[in-house]
PDB file of N, CA and C in Angstrom:
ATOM      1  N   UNK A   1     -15.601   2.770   3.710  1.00  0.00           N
ATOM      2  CA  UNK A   1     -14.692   3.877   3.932  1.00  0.00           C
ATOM      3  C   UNK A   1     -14.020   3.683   5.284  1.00  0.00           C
ATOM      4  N   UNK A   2     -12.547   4.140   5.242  1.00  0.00           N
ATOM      5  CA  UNK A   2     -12.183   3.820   6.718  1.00  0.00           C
ATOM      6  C   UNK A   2     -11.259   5.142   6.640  1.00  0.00           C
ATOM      7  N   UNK A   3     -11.230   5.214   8.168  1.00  0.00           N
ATOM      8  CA  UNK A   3     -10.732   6.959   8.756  1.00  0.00           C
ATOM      9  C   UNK A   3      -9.764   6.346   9.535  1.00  0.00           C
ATOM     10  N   UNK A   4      -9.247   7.521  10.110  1.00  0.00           N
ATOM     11  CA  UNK A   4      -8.183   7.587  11.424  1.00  0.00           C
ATOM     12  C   UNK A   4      -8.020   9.075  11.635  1.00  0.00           C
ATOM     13  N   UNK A   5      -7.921   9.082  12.812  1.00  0.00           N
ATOM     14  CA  UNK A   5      -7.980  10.899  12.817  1.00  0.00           C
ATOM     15  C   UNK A   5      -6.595  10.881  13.259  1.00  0.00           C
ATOM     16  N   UNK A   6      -6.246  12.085  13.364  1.00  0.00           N
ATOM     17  CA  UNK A   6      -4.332  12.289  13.588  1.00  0.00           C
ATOM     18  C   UNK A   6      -4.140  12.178  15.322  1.00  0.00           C
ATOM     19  N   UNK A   7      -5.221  13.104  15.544  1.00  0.00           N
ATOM     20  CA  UNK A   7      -5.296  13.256  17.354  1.00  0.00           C
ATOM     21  C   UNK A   7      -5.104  11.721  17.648  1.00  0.00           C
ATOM     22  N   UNK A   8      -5.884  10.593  17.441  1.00  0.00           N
ATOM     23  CA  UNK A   8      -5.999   9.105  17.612  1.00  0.00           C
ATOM     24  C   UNK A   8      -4.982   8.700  17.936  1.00  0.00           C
ATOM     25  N   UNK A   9      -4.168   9.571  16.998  1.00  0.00           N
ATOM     26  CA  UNK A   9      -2.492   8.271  16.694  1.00  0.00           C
ATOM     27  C   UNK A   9      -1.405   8.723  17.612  1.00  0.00           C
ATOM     28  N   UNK A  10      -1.886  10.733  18.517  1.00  0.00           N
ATOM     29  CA  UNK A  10      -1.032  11.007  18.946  1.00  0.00           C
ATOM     30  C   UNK A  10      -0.435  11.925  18.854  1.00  0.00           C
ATOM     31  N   UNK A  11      -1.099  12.815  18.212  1.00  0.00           N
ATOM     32  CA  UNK A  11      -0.774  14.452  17.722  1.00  0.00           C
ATOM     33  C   UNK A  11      -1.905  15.519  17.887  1.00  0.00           C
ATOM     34  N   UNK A  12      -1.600  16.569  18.668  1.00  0.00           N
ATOM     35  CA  UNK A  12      -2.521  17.500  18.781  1.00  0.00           C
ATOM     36  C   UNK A  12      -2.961  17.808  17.218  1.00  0.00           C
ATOM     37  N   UNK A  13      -3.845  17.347  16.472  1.00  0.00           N
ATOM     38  CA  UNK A  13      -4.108  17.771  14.809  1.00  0.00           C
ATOM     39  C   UNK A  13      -5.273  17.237  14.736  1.00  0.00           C
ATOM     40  N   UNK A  14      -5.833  18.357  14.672  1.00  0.00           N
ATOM     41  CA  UNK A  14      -7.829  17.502  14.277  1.00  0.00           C
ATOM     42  C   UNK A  14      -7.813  17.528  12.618  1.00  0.00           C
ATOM     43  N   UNK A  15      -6.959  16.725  11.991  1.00  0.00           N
ATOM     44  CA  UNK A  15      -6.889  16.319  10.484  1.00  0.00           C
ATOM     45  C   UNK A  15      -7.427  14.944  10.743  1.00  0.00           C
ATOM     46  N   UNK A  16      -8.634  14.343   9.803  1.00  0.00           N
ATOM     47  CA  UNK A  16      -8.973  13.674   9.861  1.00  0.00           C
ATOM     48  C   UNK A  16      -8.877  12.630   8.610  1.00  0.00           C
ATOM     49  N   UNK A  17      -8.349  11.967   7.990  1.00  0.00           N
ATOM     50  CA  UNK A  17      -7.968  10.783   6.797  1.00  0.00           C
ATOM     51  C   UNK A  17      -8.970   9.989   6.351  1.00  0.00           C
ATOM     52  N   UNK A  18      -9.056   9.885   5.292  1.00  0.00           N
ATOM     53  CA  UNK A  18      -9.849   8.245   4.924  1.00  0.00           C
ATOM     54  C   UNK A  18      -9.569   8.191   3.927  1.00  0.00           C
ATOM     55  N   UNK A  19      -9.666   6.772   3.531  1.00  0.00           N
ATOM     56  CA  UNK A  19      -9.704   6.293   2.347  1.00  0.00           C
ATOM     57  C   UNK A  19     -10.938   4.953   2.124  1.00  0.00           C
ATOM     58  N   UNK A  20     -10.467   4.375   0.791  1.00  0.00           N
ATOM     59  CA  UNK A  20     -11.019   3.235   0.871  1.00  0.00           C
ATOM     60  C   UNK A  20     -10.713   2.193   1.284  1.00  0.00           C
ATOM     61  N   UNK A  21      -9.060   1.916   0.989  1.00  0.00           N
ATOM     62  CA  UNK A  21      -8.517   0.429   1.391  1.00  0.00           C
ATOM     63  C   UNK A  21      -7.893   0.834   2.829  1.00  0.00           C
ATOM     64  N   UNK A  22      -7.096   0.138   3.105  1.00  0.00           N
ATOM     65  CA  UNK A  22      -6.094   0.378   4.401  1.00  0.00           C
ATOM     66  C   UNK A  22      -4.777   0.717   4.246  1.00  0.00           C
ATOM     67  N   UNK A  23      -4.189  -0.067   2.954  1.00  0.00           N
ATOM     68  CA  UNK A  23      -3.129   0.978   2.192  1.00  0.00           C
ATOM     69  C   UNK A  23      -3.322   2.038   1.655  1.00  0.00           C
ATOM     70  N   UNK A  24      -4.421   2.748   1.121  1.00  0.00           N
ATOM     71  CA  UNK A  24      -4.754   4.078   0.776  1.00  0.00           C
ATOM     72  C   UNK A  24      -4.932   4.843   1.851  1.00  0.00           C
ATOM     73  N   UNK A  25      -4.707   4.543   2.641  1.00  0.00           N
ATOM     74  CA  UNK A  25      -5.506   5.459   4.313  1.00  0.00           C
ATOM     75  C   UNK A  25      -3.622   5.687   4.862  1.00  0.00           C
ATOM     76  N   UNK A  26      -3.091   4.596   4.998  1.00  0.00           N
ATOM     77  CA  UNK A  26      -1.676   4.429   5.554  1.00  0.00           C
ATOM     78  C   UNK A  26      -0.769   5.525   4.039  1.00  0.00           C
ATOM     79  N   UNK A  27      -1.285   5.234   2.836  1.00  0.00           N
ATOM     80  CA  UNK A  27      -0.503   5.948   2.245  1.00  0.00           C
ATOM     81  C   UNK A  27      -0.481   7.855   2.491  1.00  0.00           C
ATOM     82  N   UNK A  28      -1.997   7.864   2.759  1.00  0.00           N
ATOM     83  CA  UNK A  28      -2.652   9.167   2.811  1.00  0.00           C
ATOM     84  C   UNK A  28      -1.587   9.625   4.489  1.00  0.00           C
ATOM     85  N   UNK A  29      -2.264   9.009   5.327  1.00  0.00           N
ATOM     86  CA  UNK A  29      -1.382   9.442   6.751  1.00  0.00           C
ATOM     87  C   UNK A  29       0.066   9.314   7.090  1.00  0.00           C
ATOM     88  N   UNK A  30       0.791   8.826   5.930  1.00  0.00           N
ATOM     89  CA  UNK A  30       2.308   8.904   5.696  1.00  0.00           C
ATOM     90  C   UNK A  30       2.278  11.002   5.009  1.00  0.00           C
ATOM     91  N   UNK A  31       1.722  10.643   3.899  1.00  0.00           N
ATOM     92  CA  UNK A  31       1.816  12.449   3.832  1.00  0.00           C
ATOM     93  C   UNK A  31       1.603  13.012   4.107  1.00  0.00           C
ATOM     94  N   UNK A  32       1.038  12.894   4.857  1.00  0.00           N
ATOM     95  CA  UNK A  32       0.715  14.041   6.262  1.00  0.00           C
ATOM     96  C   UNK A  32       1.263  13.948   6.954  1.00  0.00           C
ATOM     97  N   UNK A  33       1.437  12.998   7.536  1.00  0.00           N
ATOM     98  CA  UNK A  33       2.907  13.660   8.711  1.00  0.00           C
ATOM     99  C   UNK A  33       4.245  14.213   7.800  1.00  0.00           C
ATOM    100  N   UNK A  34       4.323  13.610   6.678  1.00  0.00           N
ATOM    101  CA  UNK A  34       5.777  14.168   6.276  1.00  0.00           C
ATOM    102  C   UNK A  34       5.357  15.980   6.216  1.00  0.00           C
ATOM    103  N   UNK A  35       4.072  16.182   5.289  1.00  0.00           N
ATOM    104  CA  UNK A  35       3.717  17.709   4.813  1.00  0.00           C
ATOM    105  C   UNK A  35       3.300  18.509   6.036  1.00  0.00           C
ATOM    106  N   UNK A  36       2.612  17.989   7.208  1.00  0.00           N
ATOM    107  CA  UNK A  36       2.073  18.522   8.381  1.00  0.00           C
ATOM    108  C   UNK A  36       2.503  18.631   9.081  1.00  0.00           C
ATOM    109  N   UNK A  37       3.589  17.570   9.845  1.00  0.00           N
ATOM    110  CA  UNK A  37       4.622  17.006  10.893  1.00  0.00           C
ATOM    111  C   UNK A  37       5.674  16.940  10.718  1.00  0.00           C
ATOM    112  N   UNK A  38       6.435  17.191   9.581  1.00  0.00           N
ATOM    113  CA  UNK A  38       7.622  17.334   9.689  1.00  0.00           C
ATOM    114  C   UNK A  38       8.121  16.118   9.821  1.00  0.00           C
ATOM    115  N   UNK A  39       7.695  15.123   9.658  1.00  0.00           N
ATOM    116  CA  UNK A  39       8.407  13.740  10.028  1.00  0.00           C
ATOM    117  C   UNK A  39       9.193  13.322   8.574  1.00  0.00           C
ATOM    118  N   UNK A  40       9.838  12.855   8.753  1.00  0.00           N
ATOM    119  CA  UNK A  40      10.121  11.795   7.432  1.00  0.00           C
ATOM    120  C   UNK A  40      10.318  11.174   7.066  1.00  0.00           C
ATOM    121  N   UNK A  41      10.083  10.615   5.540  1.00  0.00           N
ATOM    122  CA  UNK A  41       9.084   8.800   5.359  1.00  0.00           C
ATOM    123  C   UNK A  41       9.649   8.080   6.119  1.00  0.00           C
ATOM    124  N   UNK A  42      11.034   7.962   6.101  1.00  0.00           N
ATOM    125  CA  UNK A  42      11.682   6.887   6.614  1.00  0.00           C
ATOM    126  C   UNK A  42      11.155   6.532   8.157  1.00  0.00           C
ATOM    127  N   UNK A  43      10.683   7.377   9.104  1.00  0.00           N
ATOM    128  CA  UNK A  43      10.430   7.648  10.389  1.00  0.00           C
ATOM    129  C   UNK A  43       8.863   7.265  10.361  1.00  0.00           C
ATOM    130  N   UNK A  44       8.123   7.047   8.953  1.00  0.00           N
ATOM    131  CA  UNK A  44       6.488   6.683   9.168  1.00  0.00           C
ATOM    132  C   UNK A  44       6.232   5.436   8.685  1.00  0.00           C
ATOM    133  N   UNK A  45       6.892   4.615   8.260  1.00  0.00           N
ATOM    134  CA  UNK A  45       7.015   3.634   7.452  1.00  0.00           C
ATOM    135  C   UNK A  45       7.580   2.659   8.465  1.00  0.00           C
ATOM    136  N   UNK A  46       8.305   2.653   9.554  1.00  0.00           N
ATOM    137  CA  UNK A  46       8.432   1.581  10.255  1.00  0.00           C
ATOM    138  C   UNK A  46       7.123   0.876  11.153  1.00  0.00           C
ATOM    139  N   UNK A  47       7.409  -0.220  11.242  1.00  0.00           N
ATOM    140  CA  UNK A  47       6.113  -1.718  11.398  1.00  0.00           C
ATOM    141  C   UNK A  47       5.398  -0.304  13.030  1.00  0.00           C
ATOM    142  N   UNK A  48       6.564  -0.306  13.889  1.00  0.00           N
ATOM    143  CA  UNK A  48       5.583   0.312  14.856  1.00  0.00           C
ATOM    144  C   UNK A  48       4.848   1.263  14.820  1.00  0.00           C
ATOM    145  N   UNK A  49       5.080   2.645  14.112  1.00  0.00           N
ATOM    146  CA  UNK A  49       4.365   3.493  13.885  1.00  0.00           C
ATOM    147  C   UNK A  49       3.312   3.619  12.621  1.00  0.00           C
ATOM    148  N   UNK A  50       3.127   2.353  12.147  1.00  0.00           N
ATOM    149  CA  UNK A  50       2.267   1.874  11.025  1.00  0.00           C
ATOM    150  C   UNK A  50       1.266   0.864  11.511  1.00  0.00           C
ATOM    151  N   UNK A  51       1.544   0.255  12.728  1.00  0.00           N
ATOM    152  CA  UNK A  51       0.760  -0.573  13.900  1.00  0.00           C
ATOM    153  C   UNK A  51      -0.120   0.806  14.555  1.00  0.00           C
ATOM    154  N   UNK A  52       0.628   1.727  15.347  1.00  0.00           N
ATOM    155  CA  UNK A  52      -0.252   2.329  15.815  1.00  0.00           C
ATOM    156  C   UNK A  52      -1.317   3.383  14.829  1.00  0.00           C
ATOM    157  N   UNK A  53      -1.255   3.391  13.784  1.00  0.00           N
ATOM    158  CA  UNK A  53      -1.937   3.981  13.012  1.00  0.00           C
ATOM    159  C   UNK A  53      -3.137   3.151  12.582  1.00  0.00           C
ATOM    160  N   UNK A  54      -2.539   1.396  12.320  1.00  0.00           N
ATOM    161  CA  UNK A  54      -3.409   0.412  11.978  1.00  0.00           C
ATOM    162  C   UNK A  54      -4.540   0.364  13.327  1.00  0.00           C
ATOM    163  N   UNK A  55      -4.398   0.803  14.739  1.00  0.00           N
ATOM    164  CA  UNK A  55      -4.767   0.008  15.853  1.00  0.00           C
ATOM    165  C   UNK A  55      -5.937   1.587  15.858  1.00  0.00           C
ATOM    166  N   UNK A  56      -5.694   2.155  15.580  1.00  0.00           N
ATOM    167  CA  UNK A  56      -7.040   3.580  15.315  1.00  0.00           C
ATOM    168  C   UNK A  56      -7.975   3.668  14.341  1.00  0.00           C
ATOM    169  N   UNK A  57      -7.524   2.700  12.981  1.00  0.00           N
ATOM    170  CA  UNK A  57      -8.571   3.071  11.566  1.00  0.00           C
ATOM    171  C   UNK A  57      -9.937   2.309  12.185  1.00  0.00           C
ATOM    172  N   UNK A  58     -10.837   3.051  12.105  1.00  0.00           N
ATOM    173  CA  UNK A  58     -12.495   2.853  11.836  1.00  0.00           C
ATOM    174  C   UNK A  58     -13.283   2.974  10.501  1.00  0.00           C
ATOM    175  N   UNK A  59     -13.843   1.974  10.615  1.00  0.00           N
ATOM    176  CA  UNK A  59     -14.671   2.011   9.513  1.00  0.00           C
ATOM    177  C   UNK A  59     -16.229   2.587   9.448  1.00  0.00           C
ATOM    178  N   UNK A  60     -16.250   3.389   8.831  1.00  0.00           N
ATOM    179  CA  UNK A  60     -17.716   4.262   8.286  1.00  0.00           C
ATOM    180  C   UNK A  60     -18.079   3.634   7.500  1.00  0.00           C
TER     181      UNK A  60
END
């Protein structure tokens, strides 16, 4: 199982993610910022802000 918490990446949000793979975790923390943050896809999907998301996942 691997996590990333939201605070990690840079947002006051104690929402915490996991999945199993690392694309299921990146898919999961793309909808959340769009549904939580107001961001959108286009703005979560670029290499840098998909790096800093990659540079926080831990594995449980």
């Amino acid at each position: 199982m691997l996590t990333v918490a939201c605070r990690d990446v840079g947002h006051p949000c104690d929402c915490v993610l996991s999945g199993e793979t690392e694309e299921e975790l990146l898919k999961s923390a793309a909808e959340h910022a769009v549904n939580d943050h107001g961001y959108k896809e286009e703005e979560i999907i670029t290499p840098e802000m998909q790096q800093n998301i990659k540079s926080h996942i831990k594995k449980v």
